[in-house]
Each structure stands twice: as structure tokens, then as C-alpha cells.
Protein backbone atom coordinates (compact mmCIF):
# COMPACT_ATOMS: atom_id res chain seq x y z
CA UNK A 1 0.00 0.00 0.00
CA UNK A 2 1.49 3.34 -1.15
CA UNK A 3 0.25 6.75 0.73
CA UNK A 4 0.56 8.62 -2.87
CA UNK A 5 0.57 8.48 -6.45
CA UNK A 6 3.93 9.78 -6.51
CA UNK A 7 5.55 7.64 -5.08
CA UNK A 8 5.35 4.97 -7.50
CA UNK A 9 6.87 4.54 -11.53
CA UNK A 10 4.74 5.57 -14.62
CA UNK A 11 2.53 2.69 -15.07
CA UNK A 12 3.11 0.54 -11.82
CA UNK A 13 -0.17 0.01 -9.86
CA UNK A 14 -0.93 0.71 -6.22
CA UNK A 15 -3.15 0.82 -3.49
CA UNK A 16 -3.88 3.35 -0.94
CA UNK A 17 -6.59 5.08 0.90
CA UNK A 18 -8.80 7.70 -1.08
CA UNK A 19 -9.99 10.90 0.73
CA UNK A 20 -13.44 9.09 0.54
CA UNK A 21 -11.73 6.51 3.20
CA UNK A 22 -12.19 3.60 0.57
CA UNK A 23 -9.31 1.12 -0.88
CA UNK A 24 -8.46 2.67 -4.18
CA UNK A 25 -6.72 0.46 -6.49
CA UNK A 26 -5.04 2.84 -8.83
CA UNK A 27 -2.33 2.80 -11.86
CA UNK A 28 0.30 5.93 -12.14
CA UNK A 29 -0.29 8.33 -15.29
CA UNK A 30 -2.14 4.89 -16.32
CA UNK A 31 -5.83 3.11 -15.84
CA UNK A 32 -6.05 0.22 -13.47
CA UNK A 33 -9.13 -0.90 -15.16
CA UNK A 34 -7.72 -1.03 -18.51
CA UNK A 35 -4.79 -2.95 -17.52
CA UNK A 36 -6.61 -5.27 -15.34
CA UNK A 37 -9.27 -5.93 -17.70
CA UNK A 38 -11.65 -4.97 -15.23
CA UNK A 39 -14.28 -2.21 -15.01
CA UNK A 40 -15.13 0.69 -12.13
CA UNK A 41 -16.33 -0.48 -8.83
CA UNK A 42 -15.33 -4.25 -9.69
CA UNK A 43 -14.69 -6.58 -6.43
CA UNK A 44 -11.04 -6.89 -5.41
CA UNK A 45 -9.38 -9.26 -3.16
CA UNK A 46 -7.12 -7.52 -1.20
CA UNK A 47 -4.08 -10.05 0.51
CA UNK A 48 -1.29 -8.15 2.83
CA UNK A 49 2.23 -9.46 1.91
CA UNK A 50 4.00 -8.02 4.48
């Protein structure tokens, strides 16, 4: 989970907590839905690897 877009590459996904206080699952300067081949407000399974 990242706190910011910026801190991840052009194209490399994360995950962090929107001002709404909901899991976003996002893409930098990208579209996580495109690349996932999923649409808006599809369910995720979020797994912690830490």
C-alpha cells in the first residue's frame, strides 16, 4: 500500500486510501481498469504481503 501516487513509476499500480476513506486500487499516469481488464467499482481481493 502506497500513501501517494507519486511515489510509485509511470505505469506501476498501487493501493492506498482515497480521501473518501475507501481502498483505491489505482495505476500511475495509467488506468487500473484497462490494464486489469476490469471495469469501475469491480470486487477486489485484497491479501497483505507483508
Amino acid at each position: 500500500m502506497k500513501a501517494t501516487y507519486g511515489l510509485v513509476k509511470p505505469g506501476n499500480y498501487l493501493a492506498l486510501v482515497n480521501s473518501f476513506g475507501v481502498i483505491e486500487i489505482a495505476r500511475a499516469e495509467g488506468s487500473a481498469a484497462d490494464g486489469l481488464g476490469s471495469e469501475r467499482g469491480a470486487p477486489v481481493v485484497v491479501i497483505d504481503r507483508q
